[in-house]
Protein backbone atom coordinates (compact mmCIF):
# COMPACT_ATOMS: atom_id res chain seq x y z
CA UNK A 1 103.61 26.88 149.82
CA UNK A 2 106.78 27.53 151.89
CA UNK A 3 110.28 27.52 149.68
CA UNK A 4 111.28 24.51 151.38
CA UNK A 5 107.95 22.82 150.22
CA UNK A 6 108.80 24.33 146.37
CA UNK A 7 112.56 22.75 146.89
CA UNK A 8 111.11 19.43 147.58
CA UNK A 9 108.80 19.67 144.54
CA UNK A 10 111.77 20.28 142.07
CA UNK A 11 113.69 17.75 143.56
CA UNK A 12 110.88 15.46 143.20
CA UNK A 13 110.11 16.57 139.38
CA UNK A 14 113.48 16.20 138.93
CA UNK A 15 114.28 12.87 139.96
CA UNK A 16 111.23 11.50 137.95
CA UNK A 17 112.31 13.29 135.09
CA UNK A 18 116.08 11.20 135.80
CA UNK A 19 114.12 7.81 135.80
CA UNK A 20 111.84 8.48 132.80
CA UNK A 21 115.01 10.03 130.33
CA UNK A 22 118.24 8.09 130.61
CA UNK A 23 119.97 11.28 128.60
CA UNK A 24 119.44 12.75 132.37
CA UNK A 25 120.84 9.96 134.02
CA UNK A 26 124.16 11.19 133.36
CA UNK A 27 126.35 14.25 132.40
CA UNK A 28 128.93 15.80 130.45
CA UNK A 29 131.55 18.63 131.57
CA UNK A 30 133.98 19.15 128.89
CA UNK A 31 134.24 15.74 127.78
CA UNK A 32 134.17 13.87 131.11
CA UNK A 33 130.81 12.08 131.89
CA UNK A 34 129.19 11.70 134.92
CA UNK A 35 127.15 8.50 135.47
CA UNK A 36 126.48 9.04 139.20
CA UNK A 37 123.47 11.35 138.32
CA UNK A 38 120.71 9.58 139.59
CA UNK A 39 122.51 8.00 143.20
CA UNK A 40 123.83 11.77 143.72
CA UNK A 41 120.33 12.56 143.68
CA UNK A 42 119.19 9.76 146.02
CA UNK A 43 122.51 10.37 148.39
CA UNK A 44 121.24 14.08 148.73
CA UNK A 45 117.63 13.55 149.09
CA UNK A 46 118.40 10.91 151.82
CA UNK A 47 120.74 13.44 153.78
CA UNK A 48 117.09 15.88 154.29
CA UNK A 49 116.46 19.51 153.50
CA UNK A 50 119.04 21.27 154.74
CA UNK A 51 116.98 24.00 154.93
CA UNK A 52 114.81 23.79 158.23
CA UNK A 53 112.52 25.54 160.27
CA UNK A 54 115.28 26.78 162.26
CA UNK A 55 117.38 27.63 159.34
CA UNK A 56 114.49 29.95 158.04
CA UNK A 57 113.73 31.46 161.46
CA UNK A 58 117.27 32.44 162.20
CA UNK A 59 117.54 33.72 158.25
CA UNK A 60 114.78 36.20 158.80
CA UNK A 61 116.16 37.04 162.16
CA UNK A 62 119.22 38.20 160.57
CA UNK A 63 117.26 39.45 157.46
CA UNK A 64 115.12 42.13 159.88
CA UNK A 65 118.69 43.28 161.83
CA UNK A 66 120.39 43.93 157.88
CA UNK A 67 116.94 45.85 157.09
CA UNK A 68 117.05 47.56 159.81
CA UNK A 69 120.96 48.67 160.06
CA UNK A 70 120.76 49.54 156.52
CA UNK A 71 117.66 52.49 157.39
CA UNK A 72 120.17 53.67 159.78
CA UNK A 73 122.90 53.63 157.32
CA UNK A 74 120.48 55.44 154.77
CA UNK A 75 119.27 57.90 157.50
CA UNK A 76 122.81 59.06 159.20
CA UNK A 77 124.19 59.15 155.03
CA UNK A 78 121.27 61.92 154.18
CA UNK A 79 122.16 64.02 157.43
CA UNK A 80 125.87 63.92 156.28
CA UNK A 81 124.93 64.99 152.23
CA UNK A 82 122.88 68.00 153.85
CA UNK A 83 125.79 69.45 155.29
């Protein structure tokens, strides 16, 4: 199952778990509740994942180029503590 398959899930299990307890339908910070829970919820599930296909392709893109300058960091900083 792909992460943005898992984030789905939660948000799913989530927002069930906001309909079935009304203790989750809103929120206290220091005294100041939140009511707005549950349409929060809906407002953000409506926008989409914001994590697409393309999101995760470029991510790993970048993820393999950090890997990869960081073996070169690693190598060139072993050359320098020989001398």
């Amino acid at each position: 199952m792909g992460t943005h398959s898992l984030y789905a899930a939660d948000l799913s299990s989530y927002e069930a778990a906001c309909v079935k307890d009304p203790n989750l339908q809103s929120f206290d910070v220091e005294g100041v509740t939140y009511v707005k829970t549950l349409q929060e919820l809906k407002n953000f599930k409506d926008a989409g994942d914001p994590f697409t296909d393309e999101f995760y392709s470029l991510f790993q893109s970048v993820y393999a180029q950090q890997a990869l300058m960081l073996q070169k960091l690693q190598t060139k900083k072993r050359k320098l503590d020989k001398r």
